[in-house]
C-alpha atoms as a PDB file:
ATOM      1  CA  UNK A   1     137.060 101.623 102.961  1.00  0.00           C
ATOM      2  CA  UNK A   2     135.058 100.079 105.862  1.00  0.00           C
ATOM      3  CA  UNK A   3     137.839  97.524 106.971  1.00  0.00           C
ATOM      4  CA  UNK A   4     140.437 100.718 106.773  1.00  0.00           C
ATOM      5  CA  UNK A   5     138.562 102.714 109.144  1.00  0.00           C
ATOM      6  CA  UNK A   6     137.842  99.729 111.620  1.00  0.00           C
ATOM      7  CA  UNK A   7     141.632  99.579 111.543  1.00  0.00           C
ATOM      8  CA  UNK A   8     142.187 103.050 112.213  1.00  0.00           C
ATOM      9  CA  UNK A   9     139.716 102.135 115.061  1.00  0.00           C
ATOM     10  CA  UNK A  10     141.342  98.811 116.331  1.00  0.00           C
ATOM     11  CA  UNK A  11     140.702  99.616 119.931  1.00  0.00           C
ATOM     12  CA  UNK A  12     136.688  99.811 118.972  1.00  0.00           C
ATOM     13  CA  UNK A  13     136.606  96.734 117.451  1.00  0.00           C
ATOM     14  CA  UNK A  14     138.169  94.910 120.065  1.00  0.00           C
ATOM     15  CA  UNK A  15     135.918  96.027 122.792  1.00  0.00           C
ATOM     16  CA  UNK A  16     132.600  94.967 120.395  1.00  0.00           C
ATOM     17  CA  UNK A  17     134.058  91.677 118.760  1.00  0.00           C
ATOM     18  CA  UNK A  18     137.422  90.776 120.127  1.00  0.00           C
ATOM     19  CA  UNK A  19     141.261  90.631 119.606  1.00  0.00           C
ATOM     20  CA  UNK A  20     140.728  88.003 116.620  1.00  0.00           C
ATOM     21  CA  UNK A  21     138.252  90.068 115.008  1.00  0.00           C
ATOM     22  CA  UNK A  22     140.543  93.401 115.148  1.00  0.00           C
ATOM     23  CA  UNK A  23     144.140  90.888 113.875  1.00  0.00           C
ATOM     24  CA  UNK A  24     141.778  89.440 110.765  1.00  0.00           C
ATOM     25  CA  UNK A  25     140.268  93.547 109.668  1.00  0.00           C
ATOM     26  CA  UNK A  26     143.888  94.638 109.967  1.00  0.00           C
ATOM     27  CA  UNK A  27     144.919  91.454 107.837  1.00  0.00           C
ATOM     28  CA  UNK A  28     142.778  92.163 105.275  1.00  0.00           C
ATOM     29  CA  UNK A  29     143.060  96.115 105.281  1.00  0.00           C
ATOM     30  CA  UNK A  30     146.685  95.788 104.416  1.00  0.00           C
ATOM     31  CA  UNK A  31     146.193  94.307 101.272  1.00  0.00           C
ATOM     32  CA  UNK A  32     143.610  96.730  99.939  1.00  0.00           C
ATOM     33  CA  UNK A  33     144.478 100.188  98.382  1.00  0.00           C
ATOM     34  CA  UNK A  34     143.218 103.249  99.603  1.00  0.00           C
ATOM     35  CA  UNK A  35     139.754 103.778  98.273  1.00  0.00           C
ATOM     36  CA  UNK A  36     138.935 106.185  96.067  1.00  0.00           C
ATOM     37  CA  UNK A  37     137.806 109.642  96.973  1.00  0.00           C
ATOM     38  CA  UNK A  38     134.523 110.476  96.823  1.00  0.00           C
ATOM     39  CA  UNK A  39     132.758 113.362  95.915  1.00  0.00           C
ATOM     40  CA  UNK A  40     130.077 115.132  98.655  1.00  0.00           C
ATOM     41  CA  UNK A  41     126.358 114.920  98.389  1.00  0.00           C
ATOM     42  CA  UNK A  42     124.827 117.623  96.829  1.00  0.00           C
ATOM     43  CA  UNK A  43     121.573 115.852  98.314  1.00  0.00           C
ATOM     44  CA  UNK A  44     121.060 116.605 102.070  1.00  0.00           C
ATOM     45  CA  UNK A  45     118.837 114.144 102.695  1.00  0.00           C
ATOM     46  CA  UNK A  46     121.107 111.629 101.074  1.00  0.00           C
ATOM     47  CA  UNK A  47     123.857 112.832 103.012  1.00  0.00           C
ATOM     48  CA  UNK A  48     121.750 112.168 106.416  1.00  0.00           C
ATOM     49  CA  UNK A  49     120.819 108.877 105.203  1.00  0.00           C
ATOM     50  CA  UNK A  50     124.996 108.188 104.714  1.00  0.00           C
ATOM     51  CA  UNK A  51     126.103 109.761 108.198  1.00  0.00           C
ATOM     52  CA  UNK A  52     122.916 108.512 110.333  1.00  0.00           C
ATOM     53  CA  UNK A  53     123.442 105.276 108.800  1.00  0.00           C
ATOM     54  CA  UNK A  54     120.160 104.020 107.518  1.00  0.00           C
ATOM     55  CA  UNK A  55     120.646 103.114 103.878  1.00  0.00           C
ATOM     56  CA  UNK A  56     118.180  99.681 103.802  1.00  0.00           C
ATOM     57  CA  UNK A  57     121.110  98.110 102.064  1.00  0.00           C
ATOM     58  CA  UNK A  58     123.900  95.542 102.568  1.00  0.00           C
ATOM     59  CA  UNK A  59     126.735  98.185 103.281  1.00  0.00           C
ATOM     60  CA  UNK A  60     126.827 100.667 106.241  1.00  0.00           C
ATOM     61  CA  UNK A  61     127.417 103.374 104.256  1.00  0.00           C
ATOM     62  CA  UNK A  62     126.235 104.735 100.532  1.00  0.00           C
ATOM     63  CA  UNK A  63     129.223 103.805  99.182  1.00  0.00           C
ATOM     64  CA  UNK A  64     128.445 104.786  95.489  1.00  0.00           C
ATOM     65  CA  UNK A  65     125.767 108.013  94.795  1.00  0.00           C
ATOM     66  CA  UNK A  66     125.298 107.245  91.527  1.00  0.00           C
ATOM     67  CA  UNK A  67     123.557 104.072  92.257  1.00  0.00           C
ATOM     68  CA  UNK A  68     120.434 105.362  92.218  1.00  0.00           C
ATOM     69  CA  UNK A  69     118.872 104.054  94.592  1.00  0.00           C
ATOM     70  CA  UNK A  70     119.327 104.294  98.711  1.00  0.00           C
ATOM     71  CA  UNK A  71     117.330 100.965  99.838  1.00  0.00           C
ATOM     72  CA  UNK A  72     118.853  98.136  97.544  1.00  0.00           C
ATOM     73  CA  UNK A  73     118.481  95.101  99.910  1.00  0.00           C
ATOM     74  CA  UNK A  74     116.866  92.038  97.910  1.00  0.00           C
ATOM     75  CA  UNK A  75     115.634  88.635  98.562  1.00  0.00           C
ATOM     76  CA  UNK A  76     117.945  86.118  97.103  1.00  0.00           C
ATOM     77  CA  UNK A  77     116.211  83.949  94.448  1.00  0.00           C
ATOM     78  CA  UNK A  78     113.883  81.627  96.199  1.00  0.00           C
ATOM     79  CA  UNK A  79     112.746  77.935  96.222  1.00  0.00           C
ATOM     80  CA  UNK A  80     109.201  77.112  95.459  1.00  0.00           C
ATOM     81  CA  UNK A  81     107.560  74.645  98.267  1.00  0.00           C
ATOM     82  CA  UNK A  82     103.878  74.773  97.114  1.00  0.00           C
ATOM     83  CA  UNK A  83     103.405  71.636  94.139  1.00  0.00           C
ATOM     84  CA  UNK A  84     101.132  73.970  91.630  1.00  0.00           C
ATOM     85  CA  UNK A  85     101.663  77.502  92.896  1.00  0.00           C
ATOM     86  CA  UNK A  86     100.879  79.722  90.084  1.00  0.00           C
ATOM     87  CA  UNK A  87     103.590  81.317  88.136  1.00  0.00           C
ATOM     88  CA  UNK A  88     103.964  84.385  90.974  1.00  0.00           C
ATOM     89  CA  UNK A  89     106.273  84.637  93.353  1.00  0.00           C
ATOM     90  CA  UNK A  90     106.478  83.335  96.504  1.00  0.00           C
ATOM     91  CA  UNK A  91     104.730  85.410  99.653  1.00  0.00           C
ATOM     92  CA  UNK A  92     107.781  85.948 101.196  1.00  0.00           C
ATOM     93  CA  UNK A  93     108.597  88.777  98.718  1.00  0.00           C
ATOM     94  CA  UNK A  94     105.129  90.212  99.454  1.00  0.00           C
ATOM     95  CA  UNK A  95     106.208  90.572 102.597  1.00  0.00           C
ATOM     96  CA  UNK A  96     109.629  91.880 102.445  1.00  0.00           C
ATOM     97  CA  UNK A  97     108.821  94.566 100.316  1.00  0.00           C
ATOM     98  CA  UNK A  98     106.196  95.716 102.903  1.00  0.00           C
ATOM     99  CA  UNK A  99     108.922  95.901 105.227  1.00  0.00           C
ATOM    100  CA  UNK A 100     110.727  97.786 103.076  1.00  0.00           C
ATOM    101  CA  UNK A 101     108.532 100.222 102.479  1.00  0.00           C
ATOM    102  CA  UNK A 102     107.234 100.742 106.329  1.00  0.00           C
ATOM    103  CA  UNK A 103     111.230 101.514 107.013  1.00  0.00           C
ATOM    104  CA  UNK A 104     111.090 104.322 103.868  1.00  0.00           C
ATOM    105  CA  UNK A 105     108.536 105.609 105.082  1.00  0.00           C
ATOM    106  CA  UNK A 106     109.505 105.528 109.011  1.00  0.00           C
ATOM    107  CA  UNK A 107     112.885 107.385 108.049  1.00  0.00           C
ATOM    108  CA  UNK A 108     111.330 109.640 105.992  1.00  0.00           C
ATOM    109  CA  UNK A 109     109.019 110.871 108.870  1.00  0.00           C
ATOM    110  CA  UNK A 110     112.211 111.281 111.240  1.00  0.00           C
ATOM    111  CA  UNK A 111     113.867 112.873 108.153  1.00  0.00           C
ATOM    112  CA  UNK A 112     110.686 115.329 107.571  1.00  0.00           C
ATOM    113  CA  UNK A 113     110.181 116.177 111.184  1.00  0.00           C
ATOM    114  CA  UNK A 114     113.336 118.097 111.740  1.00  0.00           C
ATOM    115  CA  UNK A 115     111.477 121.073 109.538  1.00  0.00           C
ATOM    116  CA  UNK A 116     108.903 122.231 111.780  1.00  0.00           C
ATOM    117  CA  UNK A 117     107.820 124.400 108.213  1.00  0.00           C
ATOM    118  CA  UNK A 118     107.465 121.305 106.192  1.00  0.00           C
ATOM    119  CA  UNK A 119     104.146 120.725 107.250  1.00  0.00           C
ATOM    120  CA  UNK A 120     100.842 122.245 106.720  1.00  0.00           C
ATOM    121  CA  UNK A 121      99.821 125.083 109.508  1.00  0.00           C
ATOM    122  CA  UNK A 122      95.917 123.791 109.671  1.00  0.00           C
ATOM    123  CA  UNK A 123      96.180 122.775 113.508  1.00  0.00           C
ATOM    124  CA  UNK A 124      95.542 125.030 116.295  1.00  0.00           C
ATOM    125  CA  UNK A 125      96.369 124.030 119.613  1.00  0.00           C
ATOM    126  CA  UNK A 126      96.008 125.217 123.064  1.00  0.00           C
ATOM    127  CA  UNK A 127      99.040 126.215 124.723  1.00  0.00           C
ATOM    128  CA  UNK A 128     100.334 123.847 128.049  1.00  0.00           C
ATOM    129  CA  UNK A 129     102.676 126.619 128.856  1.00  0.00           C
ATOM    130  CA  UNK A 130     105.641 124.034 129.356  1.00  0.00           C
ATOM    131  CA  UNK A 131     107.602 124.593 126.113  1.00  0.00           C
ATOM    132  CA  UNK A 132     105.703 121.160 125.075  1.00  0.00           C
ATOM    133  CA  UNK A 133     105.589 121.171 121.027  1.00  0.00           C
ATOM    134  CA  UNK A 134     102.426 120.086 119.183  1.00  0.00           C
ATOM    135  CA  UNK A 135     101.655 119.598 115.850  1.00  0.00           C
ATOM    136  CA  UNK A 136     102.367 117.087 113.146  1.00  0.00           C
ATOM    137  CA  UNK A 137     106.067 117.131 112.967  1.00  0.00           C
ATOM    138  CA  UNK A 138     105.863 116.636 116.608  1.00  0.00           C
ATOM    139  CA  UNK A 139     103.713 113.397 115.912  1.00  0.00           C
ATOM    140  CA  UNK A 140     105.457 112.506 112.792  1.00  0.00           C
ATOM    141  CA  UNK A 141     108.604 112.009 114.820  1.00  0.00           C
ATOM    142  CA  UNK A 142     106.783 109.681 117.692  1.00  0.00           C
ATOM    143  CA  UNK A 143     105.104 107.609 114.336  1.00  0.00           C
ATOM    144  CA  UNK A 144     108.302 107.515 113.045  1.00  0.00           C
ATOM    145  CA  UNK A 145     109.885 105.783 116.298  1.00  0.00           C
ATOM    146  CA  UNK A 146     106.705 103.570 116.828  1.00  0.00           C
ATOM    147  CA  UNK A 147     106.767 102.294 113.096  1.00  0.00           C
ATOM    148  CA  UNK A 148     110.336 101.041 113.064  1.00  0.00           C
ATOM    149  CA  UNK A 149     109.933  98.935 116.279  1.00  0.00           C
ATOM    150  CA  UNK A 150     106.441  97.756 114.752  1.00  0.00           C
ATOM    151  CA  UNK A 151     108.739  96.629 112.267  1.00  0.00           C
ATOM    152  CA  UNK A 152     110.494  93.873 114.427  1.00  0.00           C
ATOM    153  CA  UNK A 153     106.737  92.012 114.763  1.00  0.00           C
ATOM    154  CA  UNK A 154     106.334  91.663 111.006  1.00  0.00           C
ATOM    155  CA  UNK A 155     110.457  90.225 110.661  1.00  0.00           C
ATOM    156  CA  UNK A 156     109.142  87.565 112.863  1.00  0.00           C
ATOM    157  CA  UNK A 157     106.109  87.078 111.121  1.00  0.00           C
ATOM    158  CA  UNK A 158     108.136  86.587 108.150  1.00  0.00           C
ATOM    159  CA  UNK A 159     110.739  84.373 110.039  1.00  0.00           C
ATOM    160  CA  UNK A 160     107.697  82.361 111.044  1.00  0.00           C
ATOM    161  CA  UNK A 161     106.323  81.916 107.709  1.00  0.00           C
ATOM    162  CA  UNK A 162     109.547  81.353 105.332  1.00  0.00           C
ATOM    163  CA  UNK A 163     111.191  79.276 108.084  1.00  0.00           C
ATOM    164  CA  UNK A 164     108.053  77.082 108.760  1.00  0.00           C
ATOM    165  CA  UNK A 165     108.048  77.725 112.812  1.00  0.00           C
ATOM    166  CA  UNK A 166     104.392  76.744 112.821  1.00  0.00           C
ATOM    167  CA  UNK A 167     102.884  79.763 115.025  1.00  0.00           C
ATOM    168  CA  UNK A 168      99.772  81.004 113.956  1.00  0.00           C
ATOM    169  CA  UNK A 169     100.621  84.075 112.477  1.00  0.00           C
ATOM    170  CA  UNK A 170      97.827  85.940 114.151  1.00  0.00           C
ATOM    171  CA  UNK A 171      99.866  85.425 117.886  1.00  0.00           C
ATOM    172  CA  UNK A 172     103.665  86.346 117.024  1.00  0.00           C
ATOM    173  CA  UNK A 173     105.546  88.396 119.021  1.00  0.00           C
ATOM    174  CA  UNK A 174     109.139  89.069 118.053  1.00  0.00           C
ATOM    175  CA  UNK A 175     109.790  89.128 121.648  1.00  0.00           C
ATOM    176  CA  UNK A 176     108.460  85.895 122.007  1.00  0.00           C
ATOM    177  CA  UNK A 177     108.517  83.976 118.680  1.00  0.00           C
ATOM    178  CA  UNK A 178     112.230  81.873 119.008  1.00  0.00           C
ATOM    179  CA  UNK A 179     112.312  80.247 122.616  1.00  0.00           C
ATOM    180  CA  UNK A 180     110.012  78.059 124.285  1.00  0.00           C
ATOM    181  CA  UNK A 181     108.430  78.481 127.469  1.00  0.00           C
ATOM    182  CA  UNK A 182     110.605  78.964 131.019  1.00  0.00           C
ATOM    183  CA  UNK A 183     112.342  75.906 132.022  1.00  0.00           C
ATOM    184  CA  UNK A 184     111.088  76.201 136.086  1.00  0.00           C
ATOM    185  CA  UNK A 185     113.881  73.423 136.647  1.00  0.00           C
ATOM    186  CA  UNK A 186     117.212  75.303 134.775  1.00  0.00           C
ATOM    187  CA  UNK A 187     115.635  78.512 134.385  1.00  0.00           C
ATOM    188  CA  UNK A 188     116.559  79.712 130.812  1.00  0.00           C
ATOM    189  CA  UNK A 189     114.083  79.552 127.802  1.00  0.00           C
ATOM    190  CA  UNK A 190     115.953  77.138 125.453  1.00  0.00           C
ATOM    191  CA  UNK A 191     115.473  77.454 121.867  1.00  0.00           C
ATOM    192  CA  UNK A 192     112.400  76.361 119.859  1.00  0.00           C
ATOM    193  CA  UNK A 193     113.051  73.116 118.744  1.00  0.00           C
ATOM    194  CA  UNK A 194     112.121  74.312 115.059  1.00  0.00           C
ATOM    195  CA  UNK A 195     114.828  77.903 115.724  1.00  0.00           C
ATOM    196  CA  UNK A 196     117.667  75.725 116.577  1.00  0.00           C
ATOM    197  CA  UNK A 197     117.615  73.046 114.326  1.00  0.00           C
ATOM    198  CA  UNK A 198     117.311  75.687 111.533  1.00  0.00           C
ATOM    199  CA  UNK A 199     120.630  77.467 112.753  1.00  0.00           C
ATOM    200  CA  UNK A 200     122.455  74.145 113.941  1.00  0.00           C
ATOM    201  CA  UNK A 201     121.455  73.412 110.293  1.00  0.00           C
ATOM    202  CA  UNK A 202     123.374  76.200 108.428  1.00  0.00           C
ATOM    203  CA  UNK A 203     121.446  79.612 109.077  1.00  0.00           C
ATOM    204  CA  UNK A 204     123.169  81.141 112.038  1.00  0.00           C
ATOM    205  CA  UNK A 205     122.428  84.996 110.890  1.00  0.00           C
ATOM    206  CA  UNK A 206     118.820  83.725 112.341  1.00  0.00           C
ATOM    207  CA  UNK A 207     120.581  83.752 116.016  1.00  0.00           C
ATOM    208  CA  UNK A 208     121.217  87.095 115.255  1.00  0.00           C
ATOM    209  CA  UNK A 209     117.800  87.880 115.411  1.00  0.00           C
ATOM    210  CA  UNK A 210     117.218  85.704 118.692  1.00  0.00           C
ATOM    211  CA  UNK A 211     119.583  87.787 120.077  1.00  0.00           C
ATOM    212  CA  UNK A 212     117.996  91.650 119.322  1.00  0.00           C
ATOM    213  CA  UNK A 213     114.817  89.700 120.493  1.00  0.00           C
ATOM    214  CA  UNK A 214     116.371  89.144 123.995  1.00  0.00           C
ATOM    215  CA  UNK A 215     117.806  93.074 124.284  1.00  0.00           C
ATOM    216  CA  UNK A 216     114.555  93.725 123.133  1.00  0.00           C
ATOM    217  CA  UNK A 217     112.002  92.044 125.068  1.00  0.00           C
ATOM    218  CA  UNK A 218     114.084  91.453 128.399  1.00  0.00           C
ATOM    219  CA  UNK A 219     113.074  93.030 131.130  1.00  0.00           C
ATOM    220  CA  UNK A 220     117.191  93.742 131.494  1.00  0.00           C
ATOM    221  CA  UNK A 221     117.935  94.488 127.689  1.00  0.00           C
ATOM    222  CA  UNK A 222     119.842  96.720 126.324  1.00  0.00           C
ATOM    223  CA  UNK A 223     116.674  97.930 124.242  1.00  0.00           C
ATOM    224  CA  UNK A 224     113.879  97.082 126.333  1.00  0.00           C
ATOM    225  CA  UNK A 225     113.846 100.940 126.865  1.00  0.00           C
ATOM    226  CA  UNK A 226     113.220 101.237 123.166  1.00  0.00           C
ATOM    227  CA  UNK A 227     110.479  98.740 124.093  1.00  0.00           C
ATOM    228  CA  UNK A 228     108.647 100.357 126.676  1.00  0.00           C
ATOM    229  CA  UNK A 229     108.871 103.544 124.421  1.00  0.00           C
ATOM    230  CA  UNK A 230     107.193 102.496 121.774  1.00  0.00           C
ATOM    231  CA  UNK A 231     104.388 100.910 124.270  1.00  0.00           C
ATOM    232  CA  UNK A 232     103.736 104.363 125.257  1.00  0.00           C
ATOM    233  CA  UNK A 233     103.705 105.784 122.236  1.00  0.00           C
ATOM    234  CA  UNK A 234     100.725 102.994 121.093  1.00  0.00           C
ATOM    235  CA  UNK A 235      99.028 102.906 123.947  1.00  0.00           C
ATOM    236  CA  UNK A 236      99.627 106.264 126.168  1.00  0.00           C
ATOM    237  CA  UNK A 237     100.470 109.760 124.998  1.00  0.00           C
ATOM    238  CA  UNK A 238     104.321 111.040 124.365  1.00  0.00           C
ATOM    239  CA  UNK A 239     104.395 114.637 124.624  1.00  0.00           C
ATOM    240  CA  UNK A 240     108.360 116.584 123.109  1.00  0.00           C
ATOM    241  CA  UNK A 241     109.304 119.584 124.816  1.00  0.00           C
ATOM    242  CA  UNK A 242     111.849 121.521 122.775  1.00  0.00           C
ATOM    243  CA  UNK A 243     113.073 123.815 125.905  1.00  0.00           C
ATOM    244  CA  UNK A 244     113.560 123.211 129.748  1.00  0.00           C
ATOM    245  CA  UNK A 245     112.857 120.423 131.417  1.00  0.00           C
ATOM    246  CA  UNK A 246     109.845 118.317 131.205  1.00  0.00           C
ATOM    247  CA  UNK A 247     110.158 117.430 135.211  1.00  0.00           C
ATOM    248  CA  UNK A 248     108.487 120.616 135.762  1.00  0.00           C
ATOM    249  CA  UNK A 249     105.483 120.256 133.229  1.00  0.00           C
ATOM    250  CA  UNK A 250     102.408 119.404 135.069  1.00  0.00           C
ATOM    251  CA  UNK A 251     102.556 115.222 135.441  1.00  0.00           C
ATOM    252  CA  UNK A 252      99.788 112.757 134.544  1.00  0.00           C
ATOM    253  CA  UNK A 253     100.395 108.469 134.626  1.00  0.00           C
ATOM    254  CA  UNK A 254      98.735 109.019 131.166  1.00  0.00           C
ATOM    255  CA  UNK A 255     101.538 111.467 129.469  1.00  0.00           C
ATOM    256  CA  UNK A 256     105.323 110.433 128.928  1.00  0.00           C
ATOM    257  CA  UNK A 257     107.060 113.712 128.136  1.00  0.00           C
ATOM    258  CA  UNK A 258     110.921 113.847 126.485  1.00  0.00           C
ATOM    259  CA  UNK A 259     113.261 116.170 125.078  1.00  0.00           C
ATOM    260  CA  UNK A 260     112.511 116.526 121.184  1.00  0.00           C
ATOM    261  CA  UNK A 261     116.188 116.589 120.617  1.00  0.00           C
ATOM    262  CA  UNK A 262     116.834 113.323 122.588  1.00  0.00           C
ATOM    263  CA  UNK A 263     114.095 111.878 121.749  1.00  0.00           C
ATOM    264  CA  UNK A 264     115.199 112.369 117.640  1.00  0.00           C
ATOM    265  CA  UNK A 265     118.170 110.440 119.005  1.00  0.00           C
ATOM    266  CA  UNK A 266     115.756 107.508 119.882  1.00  0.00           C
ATOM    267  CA  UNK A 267     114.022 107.570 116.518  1.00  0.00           C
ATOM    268  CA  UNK A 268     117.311 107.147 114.871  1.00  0.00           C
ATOM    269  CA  UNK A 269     118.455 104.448 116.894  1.00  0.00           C
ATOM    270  CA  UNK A 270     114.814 102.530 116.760  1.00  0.00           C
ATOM    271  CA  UNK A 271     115.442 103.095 112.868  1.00  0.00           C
ATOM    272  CA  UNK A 272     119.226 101.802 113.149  1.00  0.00           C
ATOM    273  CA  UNK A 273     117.757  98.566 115.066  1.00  0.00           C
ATOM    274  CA  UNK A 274     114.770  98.109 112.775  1.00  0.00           C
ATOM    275  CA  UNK A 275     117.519  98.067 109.611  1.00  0.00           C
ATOM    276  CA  UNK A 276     119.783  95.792 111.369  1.00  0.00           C
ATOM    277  CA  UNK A 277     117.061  93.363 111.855  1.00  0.00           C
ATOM    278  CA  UNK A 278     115.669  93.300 108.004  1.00  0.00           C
ATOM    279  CA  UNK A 279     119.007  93.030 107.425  1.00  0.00           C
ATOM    280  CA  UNK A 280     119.667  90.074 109.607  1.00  0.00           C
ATOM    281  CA  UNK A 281     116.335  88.277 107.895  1.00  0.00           C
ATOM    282  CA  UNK A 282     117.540  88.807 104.781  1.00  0.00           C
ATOM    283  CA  UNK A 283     121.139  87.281 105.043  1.00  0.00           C
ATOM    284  CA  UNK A 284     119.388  84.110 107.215  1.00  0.00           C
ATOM    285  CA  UNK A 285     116.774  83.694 103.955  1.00  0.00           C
ATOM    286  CA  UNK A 286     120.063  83.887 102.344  1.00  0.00           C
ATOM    287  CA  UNK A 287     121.992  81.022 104.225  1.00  0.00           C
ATOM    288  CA  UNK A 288     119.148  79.391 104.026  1.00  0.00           C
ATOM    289  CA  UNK A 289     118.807  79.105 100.447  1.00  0.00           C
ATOM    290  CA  UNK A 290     121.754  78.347 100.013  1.00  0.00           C
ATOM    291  CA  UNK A 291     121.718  75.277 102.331  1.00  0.00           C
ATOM    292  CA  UNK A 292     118.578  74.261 100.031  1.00  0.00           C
ATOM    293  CA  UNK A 293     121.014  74.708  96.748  1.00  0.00           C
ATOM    294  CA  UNK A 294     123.477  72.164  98.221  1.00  0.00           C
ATOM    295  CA  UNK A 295     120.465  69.534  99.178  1.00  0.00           C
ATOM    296  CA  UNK A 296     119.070  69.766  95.541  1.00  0.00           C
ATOM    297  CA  UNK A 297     119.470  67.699  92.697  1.00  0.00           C
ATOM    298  CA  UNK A 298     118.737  67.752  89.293  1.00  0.00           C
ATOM    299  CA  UNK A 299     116.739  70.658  86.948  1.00  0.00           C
ATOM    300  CA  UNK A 300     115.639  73.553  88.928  1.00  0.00           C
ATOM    301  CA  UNK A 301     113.322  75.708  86.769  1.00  0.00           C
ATOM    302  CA  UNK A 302     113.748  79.265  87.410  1.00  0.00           C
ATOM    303  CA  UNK A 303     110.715  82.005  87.405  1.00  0.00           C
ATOM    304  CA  UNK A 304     112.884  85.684  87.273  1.00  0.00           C
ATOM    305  CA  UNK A 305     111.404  88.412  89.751  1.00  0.00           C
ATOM    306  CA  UNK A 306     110.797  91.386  87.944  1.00  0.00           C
ATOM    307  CA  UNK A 307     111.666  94.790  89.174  1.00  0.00           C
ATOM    308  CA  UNK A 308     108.411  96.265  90.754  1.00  0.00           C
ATOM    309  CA  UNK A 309     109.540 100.145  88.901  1.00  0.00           C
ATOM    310  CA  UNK A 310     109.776  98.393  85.556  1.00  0.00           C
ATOM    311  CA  UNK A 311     106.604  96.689  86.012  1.00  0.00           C
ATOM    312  CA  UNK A 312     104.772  99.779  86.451  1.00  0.00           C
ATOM    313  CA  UNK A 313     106.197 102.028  83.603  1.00  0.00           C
ATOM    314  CA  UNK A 314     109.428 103.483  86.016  1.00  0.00           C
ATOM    315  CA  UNK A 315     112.081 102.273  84.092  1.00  0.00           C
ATOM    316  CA  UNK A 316     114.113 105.675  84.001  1.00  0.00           C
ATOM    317  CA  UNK A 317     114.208 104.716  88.239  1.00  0.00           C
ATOM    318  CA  UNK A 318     116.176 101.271  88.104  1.00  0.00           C
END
């Protein structure tokens, strides 16, 4: 379905990914059939999740409704490094599950903050008389921004501690984590020595990550806005106005105001980058693994991951 609607769309994908892209999704969406209708969502916030793209999964879209479940993105099976480790799994799942569940819960805000009524009524606020909007779907929507880019930190914690980078994981910055210091002599930040040998070595999704770190963290990036947004929301206050213009409110270096219907746009697109980059870790654990498969020899054991809703009595869920 996707590679038929790319082709419908040829003149897209060759502005994003070339004319050899666009010839080899137009080779390959001539032999499929046409996919199979599908019924609508009877769910709304399903069908949100579909059309705003943010299903935590490998396919843009929910292809299939009766899955089950939205946010389907696993680990691949993983190789044990520590000689003796208990029978548990490896941190690494720890950890992507967290991120997992700080994305659910970051789309869920943006989903529950476009019902002003969803909330409970026990504030009362003073009036700025600037068609400014208070309350907490106003700051559900800002947390809901703010925890998808906090997101992009913890990936590179993670990258850091699957791929063995060696930074103290106290001092990681996804901004900062895969290039060493400014060469004053070329001036470019080459690779860390430990980043490139892992993709020269098989894992090249992982450059996909170097790469939203640079349109991230640069001061000319594509998302360094999305950057300095979230900076504000942390560390400043963001104020929505839901009417006029918030030129006119009365200014202070302390506030950052913003339309509440563009800045829903923002939240959205924080949450699209935030999903692109678990996704990205996952597939470079992925490649890695699979580099590891073709290195070993002999009997692996194998210790199966259990799923966490069967473990704790939610069977009926899976």
């Amino acid at each position: 379905m996707l590679a038929k609607i790319a082709h419908r769309h040829q003149d897209r994908v060759i502005q994003y990914a070339g004319t050899q892209a666009a010839e080899q999704i137009a080779a390959f969406a001539s032999e499929l059939e046409d996919p199979l209708p599908r019924s609508p969502h009877t769910d709304p916030f399903i069908e949100w999740v579909e059309h705003e793209r943010l299903t935590l999964a490998p396919a843009v879209e929910l292809i299939d409704a009766t899955l089950g479940k939205l946010d389907w993105l696993m680990l691949p099976g993983i190789r044990e490094r520590e000689a003796g480790a208990i029978a548990m799994p490896p941190p690494v799942f720890a950890m992507f599950n967290v991120l997992k569940s700080d994305f659910i819960l970051a789309r869920d805000l943006a989903w529950r903050a476009l019902d002003e009524s969803a909330w409970p009524a026990t504030g009362r606020f003073g009036d700025t008389l600037d068609y400014a909007t208070y309350g907490p779907d106003a700051s559900a929507l800002i947390l809901a921004h703010r925890t998808a880019l906090d997101l992009l930190d913890k990936i590179a914690v993670t990258a850091n501690h699957y791929f063995e980078l060696g930074q103290p994981p106290n001092k990681i910055y996804f901004g900062k984590l895969w290039r060493r210091d400014l060469d004053k002599v070329t001036g470019v930040r080459p690779l860390a020595e430990k980043v490139e040998k892992t993709i020269r070595g098989g894992v090249s999704a992982l450059y996909g990550l170097v790469e939203l770190a640079e349109d991230y963290d640069s001061s000319a990036g594509i998302l360094r806005s999305q950057k300095d947004l979230r900076n504000a929301g942390t560390h400043r206050f963001v104020v929505l106005h839901d009417f006029g213009d918030p030129a006119h409110s009365r200014q202070a270096p302390e506030i950052e105001r913003h339309q509440r219907e563009l800045f829903m746009q923002e939240a959205l697109r924080a949450l699209r980058v935030a999903r692109s980059a678990i996704q990205m870790l996952a597939l470079s654990i992925s490649q890695h693994e699979q580099v590891l498969a073709r290195r070993t020899t002999g009997i692996v054991g194998s210790l199966v991951v259990p799923d966490h809703d069967w473990i704790r009595g939610r069977a009926e869920d899976i």
